[in-house]
Protein backbone atom coordinates (compact mmCIF):
# COMPACT_ATOMS: atom_id res chain seq x y z
CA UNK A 1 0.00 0.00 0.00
CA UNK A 2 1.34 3.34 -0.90
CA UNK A 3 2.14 5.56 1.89
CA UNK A 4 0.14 9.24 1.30
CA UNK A 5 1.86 11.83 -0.01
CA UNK A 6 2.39 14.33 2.60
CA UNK A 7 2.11 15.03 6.13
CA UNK A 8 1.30 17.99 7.77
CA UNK A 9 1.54 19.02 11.13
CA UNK A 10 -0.39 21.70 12.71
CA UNK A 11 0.71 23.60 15.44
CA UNK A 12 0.99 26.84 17.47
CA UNK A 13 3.43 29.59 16.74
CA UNK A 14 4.89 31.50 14.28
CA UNK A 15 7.66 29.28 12.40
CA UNK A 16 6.55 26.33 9.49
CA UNK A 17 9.51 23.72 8.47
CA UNK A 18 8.87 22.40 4.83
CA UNK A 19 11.09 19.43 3.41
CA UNK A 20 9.24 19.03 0.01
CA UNK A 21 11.69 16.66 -1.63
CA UNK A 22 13.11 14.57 1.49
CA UNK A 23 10.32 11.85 -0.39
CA UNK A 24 11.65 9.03 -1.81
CA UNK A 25 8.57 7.05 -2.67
CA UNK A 26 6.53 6.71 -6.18
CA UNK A 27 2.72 5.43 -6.25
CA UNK A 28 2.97 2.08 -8.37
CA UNK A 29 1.60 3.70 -12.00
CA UNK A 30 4.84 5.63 -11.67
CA UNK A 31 7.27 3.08 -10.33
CA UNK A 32 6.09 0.62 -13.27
CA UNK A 33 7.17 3.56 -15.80
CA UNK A 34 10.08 4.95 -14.14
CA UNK A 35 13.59 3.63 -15.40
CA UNK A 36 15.94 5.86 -13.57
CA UNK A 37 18.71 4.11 -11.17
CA UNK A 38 17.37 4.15 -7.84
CA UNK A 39 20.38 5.49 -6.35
CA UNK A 40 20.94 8.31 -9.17
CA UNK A 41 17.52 9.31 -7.58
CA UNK A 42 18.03 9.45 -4.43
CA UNK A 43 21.33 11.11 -5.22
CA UNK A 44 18.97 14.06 -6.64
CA UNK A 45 16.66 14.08 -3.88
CA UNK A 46 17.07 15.65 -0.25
CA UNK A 47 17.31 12.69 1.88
CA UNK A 48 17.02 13.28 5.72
CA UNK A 49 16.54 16.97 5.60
CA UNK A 50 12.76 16.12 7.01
CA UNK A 51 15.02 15.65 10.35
CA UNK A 52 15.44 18.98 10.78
CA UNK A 53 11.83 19.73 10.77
CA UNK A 54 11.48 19.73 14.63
CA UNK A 55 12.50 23.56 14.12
CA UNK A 56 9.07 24.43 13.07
CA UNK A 57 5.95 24.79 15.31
CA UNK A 58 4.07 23.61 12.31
CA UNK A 59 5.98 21.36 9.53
CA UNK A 60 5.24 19.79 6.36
CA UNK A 61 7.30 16.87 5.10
CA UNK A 62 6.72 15.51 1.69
CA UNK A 63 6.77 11.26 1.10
CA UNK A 64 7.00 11.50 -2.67
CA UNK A 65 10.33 11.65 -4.99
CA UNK A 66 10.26 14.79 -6.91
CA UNK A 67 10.74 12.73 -9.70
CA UNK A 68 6.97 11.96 -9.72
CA UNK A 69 5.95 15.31 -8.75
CA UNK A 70 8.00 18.21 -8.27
CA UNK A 71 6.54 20.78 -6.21
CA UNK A 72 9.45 23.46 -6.14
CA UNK A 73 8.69 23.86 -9.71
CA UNK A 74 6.21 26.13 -11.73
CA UNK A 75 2.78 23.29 -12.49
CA UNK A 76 3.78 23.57 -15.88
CA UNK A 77 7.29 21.95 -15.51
CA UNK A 78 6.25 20.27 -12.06
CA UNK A 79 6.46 16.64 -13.93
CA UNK A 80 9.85 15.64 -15.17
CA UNK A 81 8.77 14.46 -19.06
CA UNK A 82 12.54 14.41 -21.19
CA UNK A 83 16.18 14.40 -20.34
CA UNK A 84 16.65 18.18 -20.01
CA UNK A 85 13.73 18.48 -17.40
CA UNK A 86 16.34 16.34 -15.18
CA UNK A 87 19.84 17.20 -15.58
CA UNK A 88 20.03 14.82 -18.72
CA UNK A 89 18.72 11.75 -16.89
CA UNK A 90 16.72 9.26 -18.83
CA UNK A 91 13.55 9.17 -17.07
CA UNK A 92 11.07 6.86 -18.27
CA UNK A 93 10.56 3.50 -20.64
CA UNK A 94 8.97 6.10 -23.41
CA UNK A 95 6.62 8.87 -23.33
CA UNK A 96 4.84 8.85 -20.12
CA UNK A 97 1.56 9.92 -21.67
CA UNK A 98 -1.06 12.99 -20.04
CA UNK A 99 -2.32 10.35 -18.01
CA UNK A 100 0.10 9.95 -15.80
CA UNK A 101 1.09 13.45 -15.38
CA UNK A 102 -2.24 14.47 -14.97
CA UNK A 103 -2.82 12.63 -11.49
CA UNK A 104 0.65 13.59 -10.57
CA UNK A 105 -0.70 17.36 -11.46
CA UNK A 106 -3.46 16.59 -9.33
CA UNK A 107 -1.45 15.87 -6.41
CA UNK A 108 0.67 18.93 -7.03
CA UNK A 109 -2.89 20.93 -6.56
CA UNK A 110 -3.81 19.38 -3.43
CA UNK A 111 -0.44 19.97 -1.86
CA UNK A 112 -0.89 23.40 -2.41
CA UNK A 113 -3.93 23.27 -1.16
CA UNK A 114 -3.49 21.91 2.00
CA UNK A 115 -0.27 24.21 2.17
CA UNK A 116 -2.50 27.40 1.29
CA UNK A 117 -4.66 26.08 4.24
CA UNK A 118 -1.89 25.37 6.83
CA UNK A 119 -0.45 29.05 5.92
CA UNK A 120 -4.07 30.90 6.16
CA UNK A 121 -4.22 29.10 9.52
CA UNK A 122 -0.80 30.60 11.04
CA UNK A 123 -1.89 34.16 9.40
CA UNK A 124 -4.67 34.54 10.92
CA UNK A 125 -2.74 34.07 14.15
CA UNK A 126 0.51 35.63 13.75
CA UNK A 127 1.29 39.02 13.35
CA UNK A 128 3.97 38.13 10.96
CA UNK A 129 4.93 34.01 10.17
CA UNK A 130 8.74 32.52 8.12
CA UNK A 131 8.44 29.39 6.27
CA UNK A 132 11.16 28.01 6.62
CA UNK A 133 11.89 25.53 3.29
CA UNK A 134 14.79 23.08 3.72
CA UNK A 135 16.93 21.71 0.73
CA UNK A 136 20.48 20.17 0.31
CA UNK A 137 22.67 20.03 -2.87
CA UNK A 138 25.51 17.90 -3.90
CA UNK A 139 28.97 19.08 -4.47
CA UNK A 140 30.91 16.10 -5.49
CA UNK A 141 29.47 15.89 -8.97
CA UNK A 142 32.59 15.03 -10.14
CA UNK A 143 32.17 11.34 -8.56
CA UNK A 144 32.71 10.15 -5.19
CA UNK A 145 36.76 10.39 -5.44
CA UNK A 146 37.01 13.16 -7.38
CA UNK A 147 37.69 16.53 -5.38
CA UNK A 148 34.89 18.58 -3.35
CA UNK A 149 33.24 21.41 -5.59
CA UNK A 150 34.98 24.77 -5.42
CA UNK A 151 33.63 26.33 -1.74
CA UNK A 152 34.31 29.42 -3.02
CA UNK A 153 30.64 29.28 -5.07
CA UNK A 154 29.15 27.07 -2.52
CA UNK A 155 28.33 27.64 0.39
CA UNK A 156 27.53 24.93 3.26
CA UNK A 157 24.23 27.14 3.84
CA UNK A 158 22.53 28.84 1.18
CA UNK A 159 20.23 30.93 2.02
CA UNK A 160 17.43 31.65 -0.66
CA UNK A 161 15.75 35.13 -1.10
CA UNK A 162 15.38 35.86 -4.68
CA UNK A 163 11.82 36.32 -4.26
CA UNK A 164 11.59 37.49 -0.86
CA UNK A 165 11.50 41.59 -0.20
CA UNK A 166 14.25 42.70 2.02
CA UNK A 167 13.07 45.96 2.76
CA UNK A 168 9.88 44.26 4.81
CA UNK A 169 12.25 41.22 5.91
CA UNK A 170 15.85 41.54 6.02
CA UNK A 171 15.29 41.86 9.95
CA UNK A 172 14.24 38.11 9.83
CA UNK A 173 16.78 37.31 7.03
CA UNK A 174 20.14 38.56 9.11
CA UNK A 175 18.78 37.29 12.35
CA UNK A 176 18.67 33.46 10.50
CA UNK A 177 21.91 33.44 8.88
CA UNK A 178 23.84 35.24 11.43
CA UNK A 179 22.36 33.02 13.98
CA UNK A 180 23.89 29.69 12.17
CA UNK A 181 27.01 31.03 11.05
CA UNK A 182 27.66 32.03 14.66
CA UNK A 183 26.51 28.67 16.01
CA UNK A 184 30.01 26.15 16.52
CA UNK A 185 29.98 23.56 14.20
CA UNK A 186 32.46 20.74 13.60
CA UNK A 187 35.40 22.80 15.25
CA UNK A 188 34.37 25.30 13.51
CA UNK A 189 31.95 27.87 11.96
CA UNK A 190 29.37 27.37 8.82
CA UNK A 191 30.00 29.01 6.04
CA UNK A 192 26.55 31.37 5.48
CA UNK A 193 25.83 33.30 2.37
CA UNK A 194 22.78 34.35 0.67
CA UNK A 195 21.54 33.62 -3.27
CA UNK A 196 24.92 32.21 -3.77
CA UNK A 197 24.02 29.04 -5.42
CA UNK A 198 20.12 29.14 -5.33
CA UNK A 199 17.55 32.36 -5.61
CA UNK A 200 14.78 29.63 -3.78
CA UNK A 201 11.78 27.83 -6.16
CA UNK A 202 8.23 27.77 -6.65
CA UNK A 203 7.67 27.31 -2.85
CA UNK A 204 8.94 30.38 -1.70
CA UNK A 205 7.75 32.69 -4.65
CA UNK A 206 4.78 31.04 -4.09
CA UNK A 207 4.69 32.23 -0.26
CA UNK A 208 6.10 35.24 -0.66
CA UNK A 209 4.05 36.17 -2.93
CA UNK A 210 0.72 35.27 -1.81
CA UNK A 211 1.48 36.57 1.83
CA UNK A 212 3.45 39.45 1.18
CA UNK A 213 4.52 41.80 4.16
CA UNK A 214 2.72 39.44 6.33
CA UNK A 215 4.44 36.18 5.78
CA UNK A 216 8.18 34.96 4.16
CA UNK A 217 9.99 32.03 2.82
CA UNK A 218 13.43 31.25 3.58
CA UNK A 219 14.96 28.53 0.75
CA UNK A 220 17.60 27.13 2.82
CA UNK A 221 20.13 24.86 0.81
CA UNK A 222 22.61 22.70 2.73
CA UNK A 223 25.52 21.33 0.82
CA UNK A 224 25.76 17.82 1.22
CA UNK A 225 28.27 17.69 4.07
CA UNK A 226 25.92 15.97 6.23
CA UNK A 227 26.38 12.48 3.84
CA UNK A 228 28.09 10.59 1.32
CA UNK A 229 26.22 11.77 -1.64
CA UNK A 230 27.29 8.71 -3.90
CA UNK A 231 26.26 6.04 -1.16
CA UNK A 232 23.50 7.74 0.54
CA UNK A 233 24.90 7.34 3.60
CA UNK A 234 24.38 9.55 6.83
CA UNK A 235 26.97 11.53 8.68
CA UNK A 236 24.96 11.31 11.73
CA UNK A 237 27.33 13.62 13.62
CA UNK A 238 27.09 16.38 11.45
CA UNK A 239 23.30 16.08 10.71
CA UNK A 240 22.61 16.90 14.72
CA UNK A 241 25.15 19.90 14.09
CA UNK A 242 23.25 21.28 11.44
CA UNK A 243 19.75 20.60 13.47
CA UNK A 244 21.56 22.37 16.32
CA UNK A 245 22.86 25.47 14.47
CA UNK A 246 18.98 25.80 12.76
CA UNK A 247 17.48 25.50 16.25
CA UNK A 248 19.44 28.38 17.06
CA UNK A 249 18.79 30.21 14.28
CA UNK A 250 15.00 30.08 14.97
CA UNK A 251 15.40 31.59 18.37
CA UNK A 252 16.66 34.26 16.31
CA UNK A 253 13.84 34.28 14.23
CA UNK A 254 11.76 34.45 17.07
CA UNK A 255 13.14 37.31 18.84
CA UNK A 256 13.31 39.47 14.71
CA UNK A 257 9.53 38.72 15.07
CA UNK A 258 8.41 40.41 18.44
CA UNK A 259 10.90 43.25 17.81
């Protein structure tokens, strides 16, 4: 039995956690289709950045593989149909027909459905709410011996605002990445920058939009230090580092709010 799509979890106060493509799972009229190596897809996805979503009151973590629904894109380019949709990744045993996109359209409706709802919700109770949408990336595209990525154009946080206005939010904005670049971290200090690698998707212009000077989305990218990209596996160490330095960042969130 396939497992449902989303879960959402309502609750009180002024911070929602999104991890929209943490899913790895595909309802069965996809799997039968799909031809792409398991772990090429998971290497795309954003595995275990739904364990950071304890830093929202109210969090939202996504089941399904973007690869049957991708809902940090535009509906129109939501379904991965050819090669160039997906970093030049053979996708499917031939045309997957408006059939099958359709329903996974469908689904992309009623997520932002029940997301419209969940954000009305915390509106209408919050002077002012941040969405806070959690990514990773890779950075050892090269393969898994090849050498890191240059650092210089990626940063181990990203922080995405390209459709966010500053003048209303930059309060909020400074407060977040100051917070985790502050926060100790494996001997060290994150590295913090802002629309370095990513501007943010669909999500966030889709929040920032719709609740403009009332409510924001933060896209926040984490470079893949947190695992082995080409094996999948965790670096359990680092992952609690990470969930510490966002904790702290959200009291700083917090306290941009009441000011």
């Amino acid at each position: 039995m396939t497992r449902q799509a989303w879960s959402i979890e309502r609750g009180s106060g002024p911070i929602i956690a999104t991890a929209i493509h943490a899913g790895h799972d595909f309802r069965p009229e996809v799997a039968g289709r799909h031809v792409l190596d398991e772990a090429i897809r998971l290497r795309e996805e954003d595995p275990f950045t739904d364990r950071w979503l304890g830093i929202g009151d109210s969090t939202v973590a996504v089941h399904r593989s973007r690869f049957e629904v991708d809902l940090n894109r535009h509906r129109e380019g939501a379904v991965y149909r050819v090669p160039s949709d997906a970093w030049g990744l053979d996708l499917w045993d031939g045309d997957p027909g408006q059939e099958l996109v359709d329903t996974s359209l469908e689904l992309y409706d009623a997520f932002y459905t029940e997301l419209g709802a969940l954000c009305d919700e915390v509106a209408g109770e919050q002077e002012r709410f941040v969405l806070l949408d959690l990514h990773s990336y890779n950075h050892r595209r090269g393969g898994p011996d090849a050498p890191v990525d240059d650092p210089i154009v990626n940063p181990e946080i990203n922080v995405g605002t390209g459709t966010l206005d500053r003048s209303s939010w930059g309060d909020v904005v400074d407060a977040f990445s100051e917070a985790m670049a502050a926060h100790p971290f494996d001997g060290g200090h994150l590295d913090v920058r802002e629309n370095v690698r990513f501007r943010g998707g669909q999500l966030s212009e889709w929040v920032n939009e719709r609740y403009s000077g009332h409510g924001c989305a933060l896209a926040i990218e984490m470079k893949k230090i947190f695992m082995d990209e080409w094996t999948g596996e965790p670096r359990e160490s680092m992952i609690a580092g990470i969930d510490d330095a966002l904790r702290a960042a959200t009291v700083a969130i917090r306290d941009a709010l009441e000011r």
